[in-house]
PDB file of N, CA and C in Angstrom:
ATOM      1  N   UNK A   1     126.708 122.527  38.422  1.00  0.00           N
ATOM      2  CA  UNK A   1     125.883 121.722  39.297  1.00  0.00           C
ATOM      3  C   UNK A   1     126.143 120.233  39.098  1.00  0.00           C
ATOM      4  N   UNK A   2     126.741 119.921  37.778  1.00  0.00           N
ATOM      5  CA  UNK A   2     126.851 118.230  37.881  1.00  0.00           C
ATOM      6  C   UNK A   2     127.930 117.872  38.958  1.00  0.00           C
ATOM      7  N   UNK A   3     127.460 116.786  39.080  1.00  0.00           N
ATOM      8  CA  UNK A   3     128.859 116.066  40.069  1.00  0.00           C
ATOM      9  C   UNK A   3     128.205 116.412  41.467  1.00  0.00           C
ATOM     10  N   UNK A   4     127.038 117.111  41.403  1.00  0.00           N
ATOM     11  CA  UNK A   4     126.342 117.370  43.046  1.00  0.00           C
ATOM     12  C   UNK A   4     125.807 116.056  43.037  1.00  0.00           C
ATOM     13  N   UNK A   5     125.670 116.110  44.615  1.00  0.00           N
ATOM     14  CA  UNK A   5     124.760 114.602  45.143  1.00  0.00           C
ATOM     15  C   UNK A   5     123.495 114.980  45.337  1.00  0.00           C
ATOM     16  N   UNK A   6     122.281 114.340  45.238  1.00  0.00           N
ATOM     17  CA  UNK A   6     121.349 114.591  45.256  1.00  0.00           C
ATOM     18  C   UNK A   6     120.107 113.494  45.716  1.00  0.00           C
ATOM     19  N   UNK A   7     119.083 114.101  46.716  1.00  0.00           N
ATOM     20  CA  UNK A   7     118.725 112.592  47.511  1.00  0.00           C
ATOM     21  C   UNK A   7     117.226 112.695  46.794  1.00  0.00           C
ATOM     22  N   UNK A   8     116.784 111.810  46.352  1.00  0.00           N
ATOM     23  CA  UNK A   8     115.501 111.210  46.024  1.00  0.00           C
ATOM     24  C   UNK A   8     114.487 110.588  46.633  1.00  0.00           C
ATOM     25  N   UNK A   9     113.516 111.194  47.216  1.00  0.00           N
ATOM     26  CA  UNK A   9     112.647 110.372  48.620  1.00  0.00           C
ATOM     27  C   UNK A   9     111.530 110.138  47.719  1.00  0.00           C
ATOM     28  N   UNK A  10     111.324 108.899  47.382  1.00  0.00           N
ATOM     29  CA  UNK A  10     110.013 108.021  47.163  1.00  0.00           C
ATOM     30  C   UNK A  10     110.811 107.016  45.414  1.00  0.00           C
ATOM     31  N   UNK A  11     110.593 106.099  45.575  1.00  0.00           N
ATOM     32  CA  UNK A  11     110.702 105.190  44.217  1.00  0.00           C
ATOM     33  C   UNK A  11     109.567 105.079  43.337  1.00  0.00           C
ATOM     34  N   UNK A  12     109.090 105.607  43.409  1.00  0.00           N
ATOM     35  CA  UNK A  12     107.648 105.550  42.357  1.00  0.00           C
ATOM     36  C   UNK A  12     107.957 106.345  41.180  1.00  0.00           C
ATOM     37  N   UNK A  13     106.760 106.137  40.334  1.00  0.00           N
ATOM     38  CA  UNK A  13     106.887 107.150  38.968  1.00  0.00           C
ATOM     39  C   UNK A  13     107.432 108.245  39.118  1.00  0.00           C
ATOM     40  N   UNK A  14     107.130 108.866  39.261  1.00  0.00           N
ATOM     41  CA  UNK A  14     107.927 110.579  39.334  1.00  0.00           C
ATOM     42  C   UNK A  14     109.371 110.453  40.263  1.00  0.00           C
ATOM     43  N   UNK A  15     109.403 109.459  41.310  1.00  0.00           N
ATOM     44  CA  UNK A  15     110.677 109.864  42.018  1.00  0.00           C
ATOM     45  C   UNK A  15     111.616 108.980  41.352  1.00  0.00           C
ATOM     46  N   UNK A  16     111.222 107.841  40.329  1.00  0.00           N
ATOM     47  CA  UNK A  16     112.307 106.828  39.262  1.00  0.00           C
ATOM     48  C   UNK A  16     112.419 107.775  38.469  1.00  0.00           C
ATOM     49  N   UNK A  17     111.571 108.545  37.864  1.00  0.00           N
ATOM     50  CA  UNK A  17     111.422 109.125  36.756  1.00  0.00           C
ATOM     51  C   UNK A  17     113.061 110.294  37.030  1.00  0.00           C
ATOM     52  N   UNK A  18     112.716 111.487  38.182  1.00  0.00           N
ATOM     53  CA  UNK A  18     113.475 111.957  38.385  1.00  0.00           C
ATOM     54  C   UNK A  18     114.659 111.774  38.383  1.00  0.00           C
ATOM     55  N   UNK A  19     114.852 110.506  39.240  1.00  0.00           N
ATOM     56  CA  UNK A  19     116.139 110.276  39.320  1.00  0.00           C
ATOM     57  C   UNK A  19     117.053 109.741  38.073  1.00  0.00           C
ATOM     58  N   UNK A  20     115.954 108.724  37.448  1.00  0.00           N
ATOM     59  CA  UNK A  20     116.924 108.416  36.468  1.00  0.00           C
ATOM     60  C   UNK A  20     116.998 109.620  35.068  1.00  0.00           C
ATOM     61  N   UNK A  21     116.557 110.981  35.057  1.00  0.00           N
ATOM     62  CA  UNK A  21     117.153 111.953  34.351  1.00  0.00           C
ATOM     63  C   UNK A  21     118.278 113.007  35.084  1.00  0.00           C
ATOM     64  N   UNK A  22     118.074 113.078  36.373  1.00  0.00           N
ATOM     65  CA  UNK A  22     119.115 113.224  37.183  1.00  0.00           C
ATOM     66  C   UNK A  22     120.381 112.424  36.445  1.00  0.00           C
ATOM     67  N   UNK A  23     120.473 111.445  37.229  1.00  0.00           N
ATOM     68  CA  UNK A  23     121.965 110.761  37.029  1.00  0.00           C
ATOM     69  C   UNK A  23     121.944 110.503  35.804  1.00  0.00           C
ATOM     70  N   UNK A  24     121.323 110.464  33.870  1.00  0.00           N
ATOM     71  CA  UNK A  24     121.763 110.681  33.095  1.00  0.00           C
ATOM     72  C   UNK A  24     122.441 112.084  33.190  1.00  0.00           C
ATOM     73  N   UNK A  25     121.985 113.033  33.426  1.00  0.00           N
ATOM     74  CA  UNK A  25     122.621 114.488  33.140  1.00  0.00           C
ATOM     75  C   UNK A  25     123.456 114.502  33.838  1.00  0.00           C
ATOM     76  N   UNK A  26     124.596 113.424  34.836  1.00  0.00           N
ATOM     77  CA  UNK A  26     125.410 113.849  35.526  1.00  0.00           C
ATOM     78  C   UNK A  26     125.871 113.429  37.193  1.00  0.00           C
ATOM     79  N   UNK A  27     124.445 113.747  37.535  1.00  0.00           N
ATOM     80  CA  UNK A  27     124.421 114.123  38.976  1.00  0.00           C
ATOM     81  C   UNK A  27     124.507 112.742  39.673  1.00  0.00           C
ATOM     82  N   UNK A  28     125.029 112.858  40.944  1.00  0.00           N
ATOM     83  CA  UNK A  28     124.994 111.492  41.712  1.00  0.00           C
ATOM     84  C   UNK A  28     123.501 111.746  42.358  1.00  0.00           C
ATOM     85  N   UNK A  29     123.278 110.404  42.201  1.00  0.00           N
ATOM     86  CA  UNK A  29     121.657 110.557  42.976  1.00  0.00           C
ATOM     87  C   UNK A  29     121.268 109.215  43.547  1.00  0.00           C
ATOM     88  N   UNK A  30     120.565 109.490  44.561  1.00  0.00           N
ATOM     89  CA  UNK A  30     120.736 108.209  45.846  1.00  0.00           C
ATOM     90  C   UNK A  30     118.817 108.438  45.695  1.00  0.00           C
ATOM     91  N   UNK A  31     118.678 107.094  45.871  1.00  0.00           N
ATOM     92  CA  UNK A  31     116.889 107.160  45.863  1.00  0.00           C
ATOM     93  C   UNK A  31     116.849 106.362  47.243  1.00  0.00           C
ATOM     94  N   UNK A  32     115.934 107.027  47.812  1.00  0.00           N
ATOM     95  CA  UNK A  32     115.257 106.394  49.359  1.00  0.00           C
ATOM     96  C   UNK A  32     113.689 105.869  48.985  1.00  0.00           C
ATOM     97  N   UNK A  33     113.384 105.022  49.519  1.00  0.00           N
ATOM     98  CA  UNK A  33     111.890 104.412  49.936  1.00  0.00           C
ATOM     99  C   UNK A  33     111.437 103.837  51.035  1.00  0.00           C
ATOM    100  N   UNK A  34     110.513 104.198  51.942  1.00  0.00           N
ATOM    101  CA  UNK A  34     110.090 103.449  52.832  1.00  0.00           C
ATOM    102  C   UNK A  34     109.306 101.499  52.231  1.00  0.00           C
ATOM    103  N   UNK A  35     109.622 101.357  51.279  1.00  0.00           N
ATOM    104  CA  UNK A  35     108.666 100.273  50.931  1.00  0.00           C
ATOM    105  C   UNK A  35     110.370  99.484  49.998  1.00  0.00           C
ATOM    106  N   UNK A  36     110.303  97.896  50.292  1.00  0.00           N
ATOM    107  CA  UNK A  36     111.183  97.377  49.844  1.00  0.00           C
ATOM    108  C   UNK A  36     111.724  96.951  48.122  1.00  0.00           C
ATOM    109  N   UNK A  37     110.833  98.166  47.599  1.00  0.00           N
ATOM    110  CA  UNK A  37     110.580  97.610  45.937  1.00  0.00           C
ATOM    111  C   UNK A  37     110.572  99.467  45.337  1.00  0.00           C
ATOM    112  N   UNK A  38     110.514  99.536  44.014  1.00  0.00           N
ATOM    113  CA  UNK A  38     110.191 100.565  42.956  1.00  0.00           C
ATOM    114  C   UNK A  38     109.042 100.653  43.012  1.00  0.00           C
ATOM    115  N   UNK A  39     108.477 101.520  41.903  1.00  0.00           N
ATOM    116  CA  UNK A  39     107.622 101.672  41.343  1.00  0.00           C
ATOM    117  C   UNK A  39     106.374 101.690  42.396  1.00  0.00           C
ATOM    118  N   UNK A  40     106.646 102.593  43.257  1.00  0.00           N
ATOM    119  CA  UNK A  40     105.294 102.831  44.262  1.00  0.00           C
ATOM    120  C   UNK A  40     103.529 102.180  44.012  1.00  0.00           C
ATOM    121  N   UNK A  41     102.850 102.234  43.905  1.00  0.00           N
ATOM    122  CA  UNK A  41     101.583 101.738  43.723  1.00  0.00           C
ATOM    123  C   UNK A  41     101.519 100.747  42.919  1.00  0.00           C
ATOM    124  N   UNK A  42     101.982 101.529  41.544  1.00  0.00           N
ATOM    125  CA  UNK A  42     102.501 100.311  40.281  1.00  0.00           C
ATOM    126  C   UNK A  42     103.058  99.224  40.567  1.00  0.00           C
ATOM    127  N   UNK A  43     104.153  99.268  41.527  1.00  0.00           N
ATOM    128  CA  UNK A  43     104.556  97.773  41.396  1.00  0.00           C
ATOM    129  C   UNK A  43     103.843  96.522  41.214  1.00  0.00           C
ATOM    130  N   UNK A  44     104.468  95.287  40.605  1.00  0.00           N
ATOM    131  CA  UNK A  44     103.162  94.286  40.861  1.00  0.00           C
ATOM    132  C   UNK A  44     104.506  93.076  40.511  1.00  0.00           C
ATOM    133  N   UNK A  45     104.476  91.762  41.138  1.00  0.00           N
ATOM    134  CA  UNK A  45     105.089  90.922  40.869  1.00  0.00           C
ATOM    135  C   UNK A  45     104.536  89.105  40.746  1.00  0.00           C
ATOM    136  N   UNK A  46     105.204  88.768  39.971  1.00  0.00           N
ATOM    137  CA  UNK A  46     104.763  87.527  39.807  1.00  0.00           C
ATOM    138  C   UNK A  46     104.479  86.623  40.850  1.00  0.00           C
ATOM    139  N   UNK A  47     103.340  85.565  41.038  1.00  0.00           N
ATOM    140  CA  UNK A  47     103.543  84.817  42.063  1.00  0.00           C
ATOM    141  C   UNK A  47     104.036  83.230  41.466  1.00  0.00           C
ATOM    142  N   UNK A  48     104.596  82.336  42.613  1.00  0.00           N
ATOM    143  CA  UNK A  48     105.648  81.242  42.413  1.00  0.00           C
ATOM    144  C   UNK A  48     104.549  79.968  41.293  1.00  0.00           C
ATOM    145  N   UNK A  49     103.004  80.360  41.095  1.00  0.00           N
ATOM    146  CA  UNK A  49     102.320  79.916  40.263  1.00  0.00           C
ATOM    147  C   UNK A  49     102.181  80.683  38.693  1.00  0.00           C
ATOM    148  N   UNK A  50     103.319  81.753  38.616  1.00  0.00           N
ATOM    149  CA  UNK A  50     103.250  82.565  36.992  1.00  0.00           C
ATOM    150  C   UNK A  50     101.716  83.825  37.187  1.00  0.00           C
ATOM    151  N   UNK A  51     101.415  84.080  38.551  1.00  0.00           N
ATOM    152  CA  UNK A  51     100.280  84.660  37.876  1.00  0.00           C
ATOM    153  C   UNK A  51     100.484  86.185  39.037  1.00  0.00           C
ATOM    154  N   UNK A  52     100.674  87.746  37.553  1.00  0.00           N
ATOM    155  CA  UNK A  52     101.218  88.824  37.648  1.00  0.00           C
ATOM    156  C   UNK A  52      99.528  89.348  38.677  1.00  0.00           C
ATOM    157  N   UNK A  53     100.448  89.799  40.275  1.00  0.00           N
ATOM    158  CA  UNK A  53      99.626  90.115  41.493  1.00  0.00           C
ATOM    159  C   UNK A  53     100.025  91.589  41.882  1.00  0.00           C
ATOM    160  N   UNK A  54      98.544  92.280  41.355  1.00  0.00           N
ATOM    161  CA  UNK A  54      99.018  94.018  41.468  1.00  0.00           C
ATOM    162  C   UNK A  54      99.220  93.730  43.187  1.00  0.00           C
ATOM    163  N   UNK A  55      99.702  94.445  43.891  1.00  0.00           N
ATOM    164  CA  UNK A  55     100.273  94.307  45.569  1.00  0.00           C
ATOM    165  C   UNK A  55      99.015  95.666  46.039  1.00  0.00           C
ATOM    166  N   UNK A  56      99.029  96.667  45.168  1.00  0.00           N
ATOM    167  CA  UNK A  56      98.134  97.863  45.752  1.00  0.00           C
ATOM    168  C   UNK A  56      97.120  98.224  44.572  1.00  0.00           C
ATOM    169  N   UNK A  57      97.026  97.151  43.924  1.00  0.00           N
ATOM    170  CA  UNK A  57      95.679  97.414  43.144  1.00  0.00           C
ATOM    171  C   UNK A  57      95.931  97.779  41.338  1.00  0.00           C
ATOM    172  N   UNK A  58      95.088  97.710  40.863  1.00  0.00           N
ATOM    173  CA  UNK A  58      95.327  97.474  39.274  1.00  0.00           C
ATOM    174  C   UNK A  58      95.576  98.698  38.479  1.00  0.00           C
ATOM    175  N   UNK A  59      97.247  99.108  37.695  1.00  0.00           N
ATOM    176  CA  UNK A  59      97.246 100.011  37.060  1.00  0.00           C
ATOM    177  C   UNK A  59      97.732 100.121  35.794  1.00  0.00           C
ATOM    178  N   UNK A  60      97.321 100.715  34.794  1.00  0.00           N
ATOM    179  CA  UNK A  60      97.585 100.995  33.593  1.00  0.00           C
ATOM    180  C   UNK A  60      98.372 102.287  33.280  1.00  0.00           C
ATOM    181  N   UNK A  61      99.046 102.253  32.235  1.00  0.00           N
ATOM    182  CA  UNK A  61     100.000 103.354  31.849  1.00  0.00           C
ATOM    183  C   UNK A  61      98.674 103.504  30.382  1.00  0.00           C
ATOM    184  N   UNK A  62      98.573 104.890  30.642  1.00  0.00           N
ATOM    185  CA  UNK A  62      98.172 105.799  29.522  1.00  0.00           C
ATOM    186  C   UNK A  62      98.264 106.531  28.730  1.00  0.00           C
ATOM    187  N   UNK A  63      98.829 106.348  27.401  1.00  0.00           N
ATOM    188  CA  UNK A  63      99.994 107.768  26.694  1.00  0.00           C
ATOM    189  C   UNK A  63      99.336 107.258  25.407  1.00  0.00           C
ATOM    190  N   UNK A  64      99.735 108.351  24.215  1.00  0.00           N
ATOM    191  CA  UNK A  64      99.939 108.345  23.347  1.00  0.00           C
ATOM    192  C   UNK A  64     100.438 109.267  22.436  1.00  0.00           C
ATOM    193  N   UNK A  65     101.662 109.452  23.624  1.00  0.00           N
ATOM    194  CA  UNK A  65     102.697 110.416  23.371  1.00  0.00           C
ATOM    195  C   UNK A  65     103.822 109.553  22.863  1.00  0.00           C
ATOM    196  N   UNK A  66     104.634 109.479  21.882  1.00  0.00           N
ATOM    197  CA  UNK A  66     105.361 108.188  21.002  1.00  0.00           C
ATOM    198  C   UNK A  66     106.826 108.474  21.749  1.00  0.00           C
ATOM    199  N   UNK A  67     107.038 109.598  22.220  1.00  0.00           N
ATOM    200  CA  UNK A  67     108.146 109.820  22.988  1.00  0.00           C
ATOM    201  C   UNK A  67     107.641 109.366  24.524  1.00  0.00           C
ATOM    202  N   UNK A  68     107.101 109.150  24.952  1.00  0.00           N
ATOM    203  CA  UNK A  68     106.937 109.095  26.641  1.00  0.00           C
ATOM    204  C   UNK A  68     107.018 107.387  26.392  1.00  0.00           C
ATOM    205  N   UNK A  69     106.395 106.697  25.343  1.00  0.00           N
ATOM    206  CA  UNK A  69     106.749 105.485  25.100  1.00  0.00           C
ATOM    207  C   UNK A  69     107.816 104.699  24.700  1.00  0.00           C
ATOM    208  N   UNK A  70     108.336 105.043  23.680  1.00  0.00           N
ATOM    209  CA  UNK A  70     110.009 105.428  23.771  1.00  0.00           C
ATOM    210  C   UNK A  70     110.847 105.301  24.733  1.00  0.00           C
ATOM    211  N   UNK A  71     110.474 106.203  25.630  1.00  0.00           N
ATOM    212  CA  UNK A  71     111.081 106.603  26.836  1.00  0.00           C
ATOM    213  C   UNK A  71     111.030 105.274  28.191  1.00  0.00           C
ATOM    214  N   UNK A  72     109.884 104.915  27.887  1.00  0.00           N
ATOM    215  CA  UNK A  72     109.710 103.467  28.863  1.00  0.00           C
ATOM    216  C   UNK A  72     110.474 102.360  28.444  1.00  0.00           C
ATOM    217  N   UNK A  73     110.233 102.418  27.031  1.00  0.00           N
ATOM    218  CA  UNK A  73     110.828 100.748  26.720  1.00  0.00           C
ATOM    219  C   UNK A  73     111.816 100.643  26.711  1.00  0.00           C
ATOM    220  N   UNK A  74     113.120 101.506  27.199  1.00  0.00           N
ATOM    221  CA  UNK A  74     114.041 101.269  27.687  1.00  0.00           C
ATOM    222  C   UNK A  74     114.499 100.641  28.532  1.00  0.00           C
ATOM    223  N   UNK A  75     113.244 100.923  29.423  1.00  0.00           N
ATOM    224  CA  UNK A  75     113.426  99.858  30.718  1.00  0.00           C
ATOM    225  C   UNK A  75     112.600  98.899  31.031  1.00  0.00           C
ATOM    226  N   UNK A  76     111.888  98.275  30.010  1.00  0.00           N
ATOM    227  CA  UNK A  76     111.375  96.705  30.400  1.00  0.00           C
ATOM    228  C   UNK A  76     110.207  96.466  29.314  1.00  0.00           C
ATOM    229  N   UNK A  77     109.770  95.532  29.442  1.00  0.00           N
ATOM    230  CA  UNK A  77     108.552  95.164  28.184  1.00  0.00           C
ATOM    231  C   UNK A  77     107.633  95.172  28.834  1.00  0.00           C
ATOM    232  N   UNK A  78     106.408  95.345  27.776  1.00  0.00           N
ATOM    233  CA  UNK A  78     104.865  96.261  28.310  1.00  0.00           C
ATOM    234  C   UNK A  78     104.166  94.752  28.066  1.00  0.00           C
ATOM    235  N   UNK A  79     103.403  94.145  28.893  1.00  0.00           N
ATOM    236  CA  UNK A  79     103.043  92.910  28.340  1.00  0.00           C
ATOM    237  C   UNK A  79     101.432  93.865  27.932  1.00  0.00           C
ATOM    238  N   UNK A  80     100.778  93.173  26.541  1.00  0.00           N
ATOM    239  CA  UNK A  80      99.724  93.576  26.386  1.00  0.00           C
ATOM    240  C   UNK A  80      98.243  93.248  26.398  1.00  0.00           C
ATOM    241  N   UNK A  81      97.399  94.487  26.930  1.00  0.00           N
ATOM    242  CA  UNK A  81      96.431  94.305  27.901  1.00  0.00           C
ATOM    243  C   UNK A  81      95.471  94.737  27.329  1.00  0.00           C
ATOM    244  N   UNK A  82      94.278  94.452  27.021  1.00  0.00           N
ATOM    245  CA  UNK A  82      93.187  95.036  26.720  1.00  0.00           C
ATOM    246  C   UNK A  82      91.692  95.034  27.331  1.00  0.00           C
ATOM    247  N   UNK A  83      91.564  96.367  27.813  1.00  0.00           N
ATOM    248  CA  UNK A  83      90.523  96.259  29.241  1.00  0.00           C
ATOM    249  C   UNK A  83      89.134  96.353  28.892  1.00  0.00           C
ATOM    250  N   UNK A  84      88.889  94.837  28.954  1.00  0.00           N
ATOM    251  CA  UNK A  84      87.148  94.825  29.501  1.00  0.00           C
ATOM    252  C   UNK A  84      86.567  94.256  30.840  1.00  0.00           C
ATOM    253  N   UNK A  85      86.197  95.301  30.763  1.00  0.00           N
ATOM    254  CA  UNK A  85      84.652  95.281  32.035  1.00  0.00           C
ATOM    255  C   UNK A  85      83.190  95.581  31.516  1.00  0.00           C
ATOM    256  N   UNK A  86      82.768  94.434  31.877  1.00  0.00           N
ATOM    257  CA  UNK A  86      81.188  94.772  31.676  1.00  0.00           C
ATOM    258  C   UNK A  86      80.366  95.073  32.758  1.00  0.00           C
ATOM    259  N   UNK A  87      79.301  95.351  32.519  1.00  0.00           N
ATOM    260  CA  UNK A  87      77.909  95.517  33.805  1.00  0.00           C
ATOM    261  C   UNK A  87      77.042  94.345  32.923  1.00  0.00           C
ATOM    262  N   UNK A  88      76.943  93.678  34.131  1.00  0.00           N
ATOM    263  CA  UNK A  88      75.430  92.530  33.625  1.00  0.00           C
ATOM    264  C   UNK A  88      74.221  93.434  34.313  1.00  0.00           C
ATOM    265  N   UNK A  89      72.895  93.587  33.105  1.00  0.00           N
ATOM    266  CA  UNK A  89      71.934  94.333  33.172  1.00  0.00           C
ATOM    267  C   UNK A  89      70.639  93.069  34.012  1.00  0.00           C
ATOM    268  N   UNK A  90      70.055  93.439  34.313  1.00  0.00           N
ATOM    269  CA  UNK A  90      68.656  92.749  35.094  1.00  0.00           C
ATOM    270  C   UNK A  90      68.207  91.644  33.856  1.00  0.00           C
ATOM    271  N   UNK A  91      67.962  92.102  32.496  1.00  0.00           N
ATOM    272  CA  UNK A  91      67.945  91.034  31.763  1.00  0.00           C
ATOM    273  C   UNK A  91      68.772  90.396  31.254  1.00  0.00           C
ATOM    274  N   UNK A  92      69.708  90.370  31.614  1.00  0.00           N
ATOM    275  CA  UNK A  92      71.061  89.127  31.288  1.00  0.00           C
ATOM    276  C   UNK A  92      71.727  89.820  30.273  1.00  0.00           C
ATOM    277  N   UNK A  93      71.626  90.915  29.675  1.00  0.00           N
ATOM    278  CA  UNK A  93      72.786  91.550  28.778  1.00  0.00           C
ATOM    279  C   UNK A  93      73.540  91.870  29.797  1.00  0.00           C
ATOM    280  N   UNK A  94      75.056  92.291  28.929  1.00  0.00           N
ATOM    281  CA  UNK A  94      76.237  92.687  28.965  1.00  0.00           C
ATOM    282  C   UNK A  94      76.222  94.034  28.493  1.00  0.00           C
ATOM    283  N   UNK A  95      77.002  94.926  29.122  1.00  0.00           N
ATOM    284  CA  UNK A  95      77.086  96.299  28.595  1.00  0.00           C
ATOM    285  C   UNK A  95      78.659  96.558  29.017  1.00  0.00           C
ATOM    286  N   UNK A  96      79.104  97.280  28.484  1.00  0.00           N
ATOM    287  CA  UNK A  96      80.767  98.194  28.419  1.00  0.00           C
ATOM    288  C   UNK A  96      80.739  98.885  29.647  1.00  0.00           C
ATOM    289  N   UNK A  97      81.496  98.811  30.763  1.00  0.00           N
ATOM    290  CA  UNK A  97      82.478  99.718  31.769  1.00  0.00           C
ATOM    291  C   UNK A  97      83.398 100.117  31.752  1.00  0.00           C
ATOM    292  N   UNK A  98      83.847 101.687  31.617  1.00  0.00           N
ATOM    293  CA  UNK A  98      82.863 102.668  32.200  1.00  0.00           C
ATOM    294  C   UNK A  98      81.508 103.272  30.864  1.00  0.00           C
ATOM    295  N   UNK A  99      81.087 103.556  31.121  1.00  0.00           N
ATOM    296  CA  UNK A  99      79.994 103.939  30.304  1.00  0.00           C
ATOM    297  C   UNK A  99      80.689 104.829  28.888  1.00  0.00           C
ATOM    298  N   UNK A 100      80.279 104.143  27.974  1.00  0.00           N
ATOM    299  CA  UNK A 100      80.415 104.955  26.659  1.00  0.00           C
ATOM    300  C   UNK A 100      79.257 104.418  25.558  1.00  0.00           C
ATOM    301  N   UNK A 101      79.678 104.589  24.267  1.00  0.00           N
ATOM    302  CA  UNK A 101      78.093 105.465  23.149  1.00  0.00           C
ATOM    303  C   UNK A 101      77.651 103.797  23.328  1.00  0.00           C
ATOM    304  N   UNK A 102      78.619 102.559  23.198  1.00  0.00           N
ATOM    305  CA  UNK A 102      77.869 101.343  23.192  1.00  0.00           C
ATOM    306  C   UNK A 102      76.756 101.220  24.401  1.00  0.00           C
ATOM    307  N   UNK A 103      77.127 101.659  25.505  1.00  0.00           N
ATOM    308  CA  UNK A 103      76.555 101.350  26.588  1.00  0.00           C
ATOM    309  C   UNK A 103      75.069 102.106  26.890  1.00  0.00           C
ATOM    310  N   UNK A 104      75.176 102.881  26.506  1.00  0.00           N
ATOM    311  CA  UNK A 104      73.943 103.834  26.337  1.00  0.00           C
ATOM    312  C   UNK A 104      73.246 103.546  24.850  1.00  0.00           C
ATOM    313  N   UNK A 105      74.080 102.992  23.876  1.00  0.00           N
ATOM    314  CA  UNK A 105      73.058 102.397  22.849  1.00  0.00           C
ATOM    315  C   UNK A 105      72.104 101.308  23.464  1.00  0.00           C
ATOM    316  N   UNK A 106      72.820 100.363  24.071  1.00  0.00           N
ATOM    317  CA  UNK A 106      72.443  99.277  24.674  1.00  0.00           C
ATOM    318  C   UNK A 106      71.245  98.944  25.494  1.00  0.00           C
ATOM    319  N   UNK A 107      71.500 100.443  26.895  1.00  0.00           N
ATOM    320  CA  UNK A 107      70.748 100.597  27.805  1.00  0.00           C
ATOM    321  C   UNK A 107      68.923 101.305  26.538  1.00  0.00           C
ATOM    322  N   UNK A 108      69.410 102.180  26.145  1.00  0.00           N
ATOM    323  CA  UNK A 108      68.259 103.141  25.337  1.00  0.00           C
ATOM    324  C   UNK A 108      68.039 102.598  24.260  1.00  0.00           C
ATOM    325  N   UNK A 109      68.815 102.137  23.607  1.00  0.00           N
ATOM    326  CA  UNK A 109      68.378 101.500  21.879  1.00  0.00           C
ATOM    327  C   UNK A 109      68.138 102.478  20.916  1.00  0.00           C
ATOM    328  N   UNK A 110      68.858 103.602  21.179  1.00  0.00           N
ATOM    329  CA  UNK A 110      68.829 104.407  20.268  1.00  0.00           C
ATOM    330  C   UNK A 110      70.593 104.702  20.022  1.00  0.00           C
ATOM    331  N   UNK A 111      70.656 104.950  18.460  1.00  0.00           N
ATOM    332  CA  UNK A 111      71.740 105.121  17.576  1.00  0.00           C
ATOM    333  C   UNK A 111      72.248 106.805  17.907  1.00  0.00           C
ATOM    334  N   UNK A 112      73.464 106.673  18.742  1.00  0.00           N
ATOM    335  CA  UNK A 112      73.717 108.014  18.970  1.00  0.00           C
ATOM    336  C   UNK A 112      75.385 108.507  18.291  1.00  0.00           C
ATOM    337  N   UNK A 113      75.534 108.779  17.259  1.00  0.00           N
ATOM    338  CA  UNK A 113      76.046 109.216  16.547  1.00  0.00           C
ATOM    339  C   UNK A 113      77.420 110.521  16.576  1.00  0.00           C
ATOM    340  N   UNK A 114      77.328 111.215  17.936  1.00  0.00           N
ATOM    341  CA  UNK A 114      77.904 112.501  18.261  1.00  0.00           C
ATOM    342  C   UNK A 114      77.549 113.384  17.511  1.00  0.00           C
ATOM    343  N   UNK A 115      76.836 113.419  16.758  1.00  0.00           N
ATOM    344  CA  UNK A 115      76.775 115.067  16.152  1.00  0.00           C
ATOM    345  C   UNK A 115      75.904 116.123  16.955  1.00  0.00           C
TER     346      UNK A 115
END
């Protein structure tokens, strides 16, 4: 099967993904997109003021699989991000979005522990 041609319809995660293990193993492979860029949704590019503009909205890569990471930084650097969102409450506190044990300590005032 190597040395077949093989057509790739969409540039996004899974159809970059594909292709570029495709044409390591061999195969010629041609990627199509209706949209003038990679990385479908994900894409996001700088504007001529330095400031990184998601085009279809804000996304994060989620792993902590040491190989799937690995596997990215081959192809570009991860700039790093650390996500807060709060909810401002009726009395002027701050609480954590999406809801976790802080946020419900916060809201209730009780110490919830998981057990």
């Amino acid at each position: 099967m190597k040395g077949r041609r093989i057509l790739v319809v969409g540039a996004g995660f899974a159809g970059a993904v594909y292709a570029r293990e495709l044409a390591e193993a061999g195969f010629s492979v041609t990627v199509i997109d209706r949209r003038s860029h990679i990385a479908g949704n994900a894409y996001d590019e700088e504007t001529g003021a330095g400031i990184r503009l998601h085009r279809y909205g804000p996304h994060l890569c989620h792993t902590n699989n040491a190989r799937v990471v690995e596997w990215l930084r081959r192809f570009g650097e991860f700039l790093p991000y650390e996500h807060r969102v709060v909810a401002r409450l009726g009395d002027g506190r701050q609480v954590p979005l999406p809801i976790n044990l802080h946020t419900l300590e916060a809201i209730f005032g009780v110490t919830i522990n998981g057990e």
